[in-house]
C-alpha atoms as a PDB file:
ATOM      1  CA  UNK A   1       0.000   0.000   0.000  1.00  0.00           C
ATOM      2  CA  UNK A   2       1.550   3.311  -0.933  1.00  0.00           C
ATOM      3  CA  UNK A   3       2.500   5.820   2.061  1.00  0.00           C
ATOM      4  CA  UNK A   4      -0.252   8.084   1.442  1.00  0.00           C
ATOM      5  CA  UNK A   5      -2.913   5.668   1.328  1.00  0.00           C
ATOM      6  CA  UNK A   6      -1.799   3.825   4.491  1.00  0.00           C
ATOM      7  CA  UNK A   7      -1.578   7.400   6.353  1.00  0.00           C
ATOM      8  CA  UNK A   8      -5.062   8.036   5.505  1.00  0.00           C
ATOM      9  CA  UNK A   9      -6.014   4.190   6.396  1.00  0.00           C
ATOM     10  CA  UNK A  10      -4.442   4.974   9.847  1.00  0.00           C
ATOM     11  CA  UNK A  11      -6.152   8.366  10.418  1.00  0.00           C
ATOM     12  CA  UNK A  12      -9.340   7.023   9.420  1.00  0.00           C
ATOM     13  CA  UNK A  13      -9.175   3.756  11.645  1.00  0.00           C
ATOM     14  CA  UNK A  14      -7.847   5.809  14.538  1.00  0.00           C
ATOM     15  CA  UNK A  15     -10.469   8.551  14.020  1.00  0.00           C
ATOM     16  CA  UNK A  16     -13.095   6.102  14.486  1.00  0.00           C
ATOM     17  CA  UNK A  17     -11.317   3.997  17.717  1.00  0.00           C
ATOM     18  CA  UNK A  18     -11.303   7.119  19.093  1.00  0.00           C
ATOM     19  CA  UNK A  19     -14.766   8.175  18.558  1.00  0.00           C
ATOM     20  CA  UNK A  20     -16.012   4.696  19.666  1.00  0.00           C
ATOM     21  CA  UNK A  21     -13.581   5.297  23.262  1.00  0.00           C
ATOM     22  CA  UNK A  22     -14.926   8.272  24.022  1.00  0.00           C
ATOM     23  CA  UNK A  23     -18.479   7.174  23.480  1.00  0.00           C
ATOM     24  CA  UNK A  24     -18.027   4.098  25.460  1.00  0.00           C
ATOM     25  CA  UNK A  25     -16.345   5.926  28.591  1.00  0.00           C
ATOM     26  CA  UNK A  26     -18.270   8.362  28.530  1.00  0.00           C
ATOM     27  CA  UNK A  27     -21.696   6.039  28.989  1.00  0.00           C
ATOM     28  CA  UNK A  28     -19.413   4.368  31.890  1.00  0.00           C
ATOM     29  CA  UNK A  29     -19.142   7.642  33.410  1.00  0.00           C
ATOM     30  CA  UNK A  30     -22.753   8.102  33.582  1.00  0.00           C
ATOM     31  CA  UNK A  31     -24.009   4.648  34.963  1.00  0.00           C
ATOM     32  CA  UNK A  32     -25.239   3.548  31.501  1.00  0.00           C
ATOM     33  CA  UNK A  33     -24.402  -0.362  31.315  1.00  0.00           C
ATOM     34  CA  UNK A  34     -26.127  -3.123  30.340  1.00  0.00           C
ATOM     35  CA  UNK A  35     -29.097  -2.968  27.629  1.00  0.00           C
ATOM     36  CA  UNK A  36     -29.081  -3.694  23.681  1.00  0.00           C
ATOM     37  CA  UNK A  37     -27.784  -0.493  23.507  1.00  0.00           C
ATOM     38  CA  UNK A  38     -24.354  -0.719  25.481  1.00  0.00           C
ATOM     39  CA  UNK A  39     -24.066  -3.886  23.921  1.00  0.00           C
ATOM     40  CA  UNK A  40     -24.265  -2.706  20.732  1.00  0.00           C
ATOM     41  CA  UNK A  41     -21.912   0.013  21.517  1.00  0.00           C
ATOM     42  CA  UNK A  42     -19.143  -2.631  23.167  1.00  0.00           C
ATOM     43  CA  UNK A  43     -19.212  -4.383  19.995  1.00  0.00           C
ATOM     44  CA  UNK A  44     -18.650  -1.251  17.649  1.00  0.00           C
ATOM     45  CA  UNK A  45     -15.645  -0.523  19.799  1.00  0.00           C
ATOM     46  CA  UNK A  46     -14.290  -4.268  20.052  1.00  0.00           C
ATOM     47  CA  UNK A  47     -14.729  -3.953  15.881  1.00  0.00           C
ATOM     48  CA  UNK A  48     -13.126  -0.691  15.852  1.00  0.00           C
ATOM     49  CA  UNK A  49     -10.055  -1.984  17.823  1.00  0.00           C
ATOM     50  CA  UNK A  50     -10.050  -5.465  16.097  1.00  0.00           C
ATOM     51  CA  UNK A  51      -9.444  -3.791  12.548  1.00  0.00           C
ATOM     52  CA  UNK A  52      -7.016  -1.146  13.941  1.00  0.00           C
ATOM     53  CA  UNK A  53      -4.842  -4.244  15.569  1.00  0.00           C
ATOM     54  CA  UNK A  54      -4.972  -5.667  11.896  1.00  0.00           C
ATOM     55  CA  UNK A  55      -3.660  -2.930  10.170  1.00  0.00           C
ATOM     56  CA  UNK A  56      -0.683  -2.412  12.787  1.00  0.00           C
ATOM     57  CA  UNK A  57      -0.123  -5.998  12.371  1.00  0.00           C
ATOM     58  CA  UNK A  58       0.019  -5.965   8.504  1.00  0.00           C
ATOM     59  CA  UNK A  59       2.689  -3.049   9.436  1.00  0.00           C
ATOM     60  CA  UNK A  60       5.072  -5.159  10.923  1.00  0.00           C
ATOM     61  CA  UNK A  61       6.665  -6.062   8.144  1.00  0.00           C
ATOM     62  CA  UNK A  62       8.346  -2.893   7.899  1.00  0.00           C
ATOM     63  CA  UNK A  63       8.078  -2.604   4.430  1.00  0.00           C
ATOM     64  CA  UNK A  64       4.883  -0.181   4.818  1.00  0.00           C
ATOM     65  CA  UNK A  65       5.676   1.275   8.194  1.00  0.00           C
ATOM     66  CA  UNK A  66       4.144   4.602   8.143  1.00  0.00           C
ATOM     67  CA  UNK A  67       7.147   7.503   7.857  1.00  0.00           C
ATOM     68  CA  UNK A  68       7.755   9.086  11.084  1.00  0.00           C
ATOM     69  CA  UNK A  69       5.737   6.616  13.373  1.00  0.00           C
ATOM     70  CA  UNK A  70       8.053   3.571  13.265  1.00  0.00           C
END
């Protein structure tokens, strides 16, 4: 994948990890557990952090290590 493309693969998949992190503590913060709805919202952020640990992994190679994040 060229550099600029796996930048803007990273920003988007961190982007939305984040998103999903703050949503998720935030509803801790406030007592809301438990229900469709925070079960629904665990499993957006397990998704979120599943695909973000695949593209770091497909990283390791080194070969399309993201310039100035190695």
């Amino acid at each position: 994948m060229p550099e600029r493309e796996s930048r803007y693969r990273a920003y988007k998949l961190l982007r939305e990890l984040d998103s999903l992190t703050s949503s998720t503590m935030n509803q801790v913060a406030y007592g809301r557990l438990g229900g469709p709805s925070w079960q629904a919202m665990c499993e957006a952020h397990r998704a979120a952090f599943n695909q973000w640990i695949e593209f770091a992994e497909s990283l390791s190679n080194g070969s399309e290590a993201i310039e100035g994040y190695e």
